[in-house]
Protein backbone atom coordinates (compact mmCIF):
# COMPACT_ATOMS: atom_id res chain seq x y z
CA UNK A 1 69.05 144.52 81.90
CA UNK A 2 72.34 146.67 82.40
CA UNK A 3 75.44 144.90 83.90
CA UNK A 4 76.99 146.95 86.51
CA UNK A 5 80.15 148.17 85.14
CA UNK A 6 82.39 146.03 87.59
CA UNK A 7 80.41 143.17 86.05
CA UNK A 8 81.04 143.58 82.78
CA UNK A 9 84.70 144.07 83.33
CA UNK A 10 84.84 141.34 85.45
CA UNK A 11 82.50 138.31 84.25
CA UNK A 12 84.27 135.69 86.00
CA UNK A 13 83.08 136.83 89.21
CA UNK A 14 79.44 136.43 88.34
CA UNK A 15 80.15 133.36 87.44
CA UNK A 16 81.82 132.50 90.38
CA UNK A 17 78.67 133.45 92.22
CA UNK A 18 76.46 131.28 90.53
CA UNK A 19 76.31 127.96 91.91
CA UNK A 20 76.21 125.61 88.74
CA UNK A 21 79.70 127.28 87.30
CA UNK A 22 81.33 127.50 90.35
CA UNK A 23 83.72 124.43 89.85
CA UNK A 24 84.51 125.97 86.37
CA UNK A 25 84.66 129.19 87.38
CA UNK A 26 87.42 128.75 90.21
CA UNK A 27 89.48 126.33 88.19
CA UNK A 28 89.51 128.71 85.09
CA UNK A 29 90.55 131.73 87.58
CA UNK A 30 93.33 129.46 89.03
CA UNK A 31 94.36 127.84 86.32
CA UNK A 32 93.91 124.28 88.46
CA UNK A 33 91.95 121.38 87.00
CA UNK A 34 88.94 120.36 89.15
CA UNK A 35 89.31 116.86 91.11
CA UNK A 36 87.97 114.66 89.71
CA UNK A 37 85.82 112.01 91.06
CA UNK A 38 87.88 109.12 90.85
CA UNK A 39 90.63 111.22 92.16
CA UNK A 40 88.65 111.89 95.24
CA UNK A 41 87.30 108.44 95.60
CA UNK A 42 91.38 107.35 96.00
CA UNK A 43 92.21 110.37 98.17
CA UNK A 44 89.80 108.82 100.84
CA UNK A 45 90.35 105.29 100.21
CA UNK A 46 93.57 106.53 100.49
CA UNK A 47 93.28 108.21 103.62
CA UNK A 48 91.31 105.19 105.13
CA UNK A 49 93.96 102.73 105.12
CA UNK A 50 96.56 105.65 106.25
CA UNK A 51 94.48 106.14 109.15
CA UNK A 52 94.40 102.63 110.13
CA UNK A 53 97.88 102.17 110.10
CA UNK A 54 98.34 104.92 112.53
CA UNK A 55 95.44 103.65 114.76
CA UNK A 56 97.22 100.11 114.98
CA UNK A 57 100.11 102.26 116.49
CA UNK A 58 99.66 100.92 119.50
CA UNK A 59 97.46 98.14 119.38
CA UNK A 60 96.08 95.27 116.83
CA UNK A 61 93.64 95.14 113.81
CA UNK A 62 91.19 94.03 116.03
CA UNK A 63 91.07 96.51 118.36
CA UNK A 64 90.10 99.18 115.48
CA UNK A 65 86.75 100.32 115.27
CA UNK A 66 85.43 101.82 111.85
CA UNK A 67 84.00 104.47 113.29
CA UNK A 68 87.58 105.61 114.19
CA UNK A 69 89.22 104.72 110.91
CA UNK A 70 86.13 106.58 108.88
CA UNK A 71 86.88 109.48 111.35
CA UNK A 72 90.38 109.52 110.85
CA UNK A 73 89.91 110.27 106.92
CA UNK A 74 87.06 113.31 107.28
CA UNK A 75 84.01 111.10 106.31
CA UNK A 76 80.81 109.80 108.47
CA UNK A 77 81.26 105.63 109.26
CA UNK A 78 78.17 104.86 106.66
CA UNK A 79 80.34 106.39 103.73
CA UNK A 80 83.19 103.76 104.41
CA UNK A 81 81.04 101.47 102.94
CA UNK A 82 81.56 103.34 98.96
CA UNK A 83 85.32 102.37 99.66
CA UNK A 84 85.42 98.86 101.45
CA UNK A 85 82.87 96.18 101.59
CA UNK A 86 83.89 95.72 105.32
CA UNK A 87 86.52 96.57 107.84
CA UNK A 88 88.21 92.82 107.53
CA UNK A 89 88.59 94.27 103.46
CA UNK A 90 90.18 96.71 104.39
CA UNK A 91 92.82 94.89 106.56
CA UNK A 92 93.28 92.47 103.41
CA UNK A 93 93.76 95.53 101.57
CA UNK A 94 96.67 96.58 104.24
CA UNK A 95 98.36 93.41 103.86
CA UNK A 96 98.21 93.08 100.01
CA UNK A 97 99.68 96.84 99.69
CA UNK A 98 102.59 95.84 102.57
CA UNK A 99 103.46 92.45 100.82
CA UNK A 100 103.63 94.09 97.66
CA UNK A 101 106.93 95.88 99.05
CA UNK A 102 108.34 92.92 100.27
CA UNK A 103 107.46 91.17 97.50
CA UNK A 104 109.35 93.56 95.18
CA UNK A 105 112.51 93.51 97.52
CA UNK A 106 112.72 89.56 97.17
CA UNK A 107 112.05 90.16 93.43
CA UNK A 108 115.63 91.69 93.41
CA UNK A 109 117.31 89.77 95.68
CA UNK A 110 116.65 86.28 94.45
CA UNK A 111 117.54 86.89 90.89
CA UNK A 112 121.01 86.10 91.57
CA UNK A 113 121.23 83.81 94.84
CA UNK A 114 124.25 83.58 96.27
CA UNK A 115 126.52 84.02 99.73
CA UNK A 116 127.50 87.17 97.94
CA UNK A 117 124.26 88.79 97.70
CA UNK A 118 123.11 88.35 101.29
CA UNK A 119 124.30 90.88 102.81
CA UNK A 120 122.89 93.60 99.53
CA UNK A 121 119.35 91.96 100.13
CA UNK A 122 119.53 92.79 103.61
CA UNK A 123 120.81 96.20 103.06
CA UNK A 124 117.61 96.65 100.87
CA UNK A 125 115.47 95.15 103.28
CA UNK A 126 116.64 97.67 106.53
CA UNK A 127 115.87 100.70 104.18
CA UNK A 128 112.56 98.95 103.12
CA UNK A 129 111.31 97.95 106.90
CA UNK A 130 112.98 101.87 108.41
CA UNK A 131 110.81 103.09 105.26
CA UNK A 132 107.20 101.63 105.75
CA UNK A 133 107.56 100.51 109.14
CA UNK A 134 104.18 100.85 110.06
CA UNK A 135 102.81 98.47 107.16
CA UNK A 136 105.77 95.99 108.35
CA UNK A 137 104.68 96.23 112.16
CA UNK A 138 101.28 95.62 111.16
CA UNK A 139 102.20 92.49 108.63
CA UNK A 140 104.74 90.97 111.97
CA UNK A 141 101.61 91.47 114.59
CA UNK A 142 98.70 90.25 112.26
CA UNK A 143 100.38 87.34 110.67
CA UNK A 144 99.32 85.03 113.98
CA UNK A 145 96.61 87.66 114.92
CA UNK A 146 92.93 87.33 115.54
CA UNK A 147 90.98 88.17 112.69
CA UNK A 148 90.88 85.23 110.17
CA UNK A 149 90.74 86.80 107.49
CA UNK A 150 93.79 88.87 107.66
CA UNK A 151 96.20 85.82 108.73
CA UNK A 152 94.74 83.72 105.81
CA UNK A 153 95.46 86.86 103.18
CA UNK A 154 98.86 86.73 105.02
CA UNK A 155 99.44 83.05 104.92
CA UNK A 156 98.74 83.28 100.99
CA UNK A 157 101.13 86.04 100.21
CA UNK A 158 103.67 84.01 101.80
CA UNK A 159 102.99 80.89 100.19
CA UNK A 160 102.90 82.74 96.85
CA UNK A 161 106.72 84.15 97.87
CA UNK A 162 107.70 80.81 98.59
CA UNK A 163 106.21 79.41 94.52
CA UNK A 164 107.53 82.32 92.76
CA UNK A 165 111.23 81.96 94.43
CA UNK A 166 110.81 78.03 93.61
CA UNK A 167 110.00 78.42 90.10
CA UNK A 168 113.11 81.36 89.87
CA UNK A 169 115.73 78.87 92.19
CA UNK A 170 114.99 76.05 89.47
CA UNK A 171 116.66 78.15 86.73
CA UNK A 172 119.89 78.51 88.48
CA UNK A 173 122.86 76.66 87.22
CA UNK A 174 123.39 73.82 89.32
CA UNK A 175 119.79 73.46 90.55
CA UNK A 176 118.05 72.32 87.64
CA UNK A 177 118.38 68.73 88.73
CA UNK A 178 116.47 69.48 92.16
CA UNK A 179 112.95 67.77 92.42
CA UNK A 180 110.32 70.36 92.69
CA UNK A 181 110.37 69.30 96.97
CA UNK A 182 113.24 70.44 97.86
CA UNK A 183 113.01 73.67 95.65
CA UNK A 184 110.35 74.70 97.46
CA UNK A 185 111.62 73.78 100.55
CA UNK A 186 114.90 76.02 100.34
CA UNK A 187 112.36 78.75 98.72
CA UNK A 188 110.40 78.84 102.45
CA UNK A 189 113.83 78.81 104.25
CA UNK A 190 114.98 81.88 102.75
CA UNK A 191 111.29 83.31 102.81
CA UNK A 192 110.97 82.18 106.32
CA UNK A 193 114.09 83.90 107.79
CA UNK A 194 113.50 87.32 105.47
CA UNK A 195 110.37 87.57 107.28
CA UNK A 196 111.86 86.84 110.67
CA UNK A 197 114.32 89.52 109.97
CA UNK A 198 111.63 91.98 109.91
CA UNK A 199 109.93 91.51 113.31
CA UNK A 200 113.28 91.38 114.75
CA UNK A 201 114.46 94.79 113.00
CA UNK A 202 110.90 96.55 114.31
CA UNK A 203 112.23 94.93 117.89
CA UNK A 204 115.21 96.99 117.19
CA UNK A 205 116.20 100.13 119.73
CA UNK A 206 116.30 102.63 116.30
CA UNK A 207 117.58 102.98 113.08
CA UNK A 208 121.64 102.47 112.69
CA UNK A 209 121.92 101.03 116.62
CA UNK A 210 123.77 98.48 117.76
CA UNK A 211 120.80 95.89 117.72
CA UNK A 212 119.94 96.80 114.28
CA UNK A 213 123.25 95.38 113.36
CA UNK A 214 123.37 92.59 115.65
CA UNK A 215 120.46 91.38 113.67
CA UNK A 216 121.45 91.93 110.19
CA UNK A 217 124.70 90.34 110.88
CA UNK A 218 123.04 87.32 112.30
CA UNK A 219 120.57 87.01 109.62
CA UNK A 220 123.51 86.97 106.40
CA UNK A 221 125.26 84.61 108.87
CA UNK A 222 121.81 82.62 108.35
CA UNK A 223 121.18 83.31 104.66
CA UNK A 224 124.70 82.22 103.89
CA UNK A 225 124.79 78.81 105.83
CA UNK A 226 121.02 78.24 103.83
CA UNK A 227 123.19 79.24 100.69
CA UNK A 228 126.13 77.07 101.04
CA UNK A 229 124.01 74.24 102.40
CA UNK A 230 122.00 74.92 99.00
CA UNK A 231 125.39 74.05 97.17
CA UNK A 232 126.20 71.36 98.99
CA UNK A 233 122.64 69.41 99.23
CA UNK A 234 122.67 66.28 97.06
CA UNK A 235 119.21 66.23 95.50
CA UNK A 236 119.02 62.43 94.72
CA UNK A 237 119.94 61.17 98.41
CA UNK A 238 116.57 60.67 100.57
């Protein structure tokens, strides 16, 4: 059989035409690599717990249905079910990905401890909170929130804060004769109050207002008394 003449100049757009090559086809007359699958799969997984951070705009985890967060990322509610093994996964999944940032800011800041780094941490954590507010505002309203399952995943982030900054506060000069008791009890003071500092920025009018600094000025006022009390504290005395 004779090719039309277009056709033979032009083979790509048969193949475009034909169903099985049309993947190849398009991406060789582009020059773009297909998607793959995997890529897709975290696109929409993606997408799912984007969506359900903007649902919980305006009200809690809890009040989230999947059929909304499934509709938010272009799929039917059955095909959440390739990306989560329930909706209360998903919200662990939410607080493990917003932790992770505040984990990585207290990383930095308690390296190096002192009355002097307070107010740098804080700086950090403003741009971090002003940054990702929405996964902060959903960590501050879930923490004592009603589904179980997200306050416990929560609860353990925190208490894994607190063991990492003990085991890093009993290297410092100076602290290496503190029992492992009151290490971990100035670790959940300074955990404590960074935490409290970021429900009371999100309370905050806006970004660079007068409230904003009322409360970071407060809160190195508070990290700085927990720092000097820290210097201070006589380990041996009951």
């Amino acid at each position: 059989m004779r090719m039309p003449d277009d056709e033979r100049e032009h083979p790509e757009v048969v193949a475009v035409l034909s169903p099985a090559n049309t993947l190849t086809a398009v991406s060789q007359s582009t020059g773009a690599e297909p998607e793959s699958r995997a890529a897709r799969k975290e696109r929409t997984r993606k997408a799912l717990l984007d969506g359900t951070l903007e649902l919980m705009s305006d009200r809690s985890f809890a009040g989230v249905s999947l059929r909304e967060i499934a509709r938010t990322a272009g799929i039917v509610p059955t095909a959440f079910y390739r990306h989560f093994a329930s909706i209360e996964e998903l919200g662990v999944v939410l607080v493990e990905e917003g932790m992770r940032i505040l984990r990585q800011m207290l990383r930095d800041a308690r390296r190096t401890p002192s009355t002097k780094s307070a107010g740098a941490s804080l700086d950090i954590l403003v741009r971090q909170v002003r940054t990702h507010e929405a996964q902060f505002r959903f960590l501050s309203r879930e923490r004592y929130g009603g589904v179980p399952e997200i306050r416990r995943a929560i609860a353990t982030e925190m208490k894994l804060f607190v063991s990492e900054l003990t085991v890093d506060l009993s290297r410092i000069d100076g602290l290496q004769t503190w029992d492992h008791d009151d290490l971990e009890m100035a670790a959940d003071l300074i955990v404590s109050t960074m935490f409290a500092v970021v429900v009371d920025l999100l309370e905050a009018d806006r970004p660079g207002s007068r409230s904003e600094a009322e409360v970071v000025a407060r809160a190195e006022r508070q990290l700085r008394l927990i720092m000097l009390g820290m210097s201070g504290w006589n380990p041996g005395k009951k």
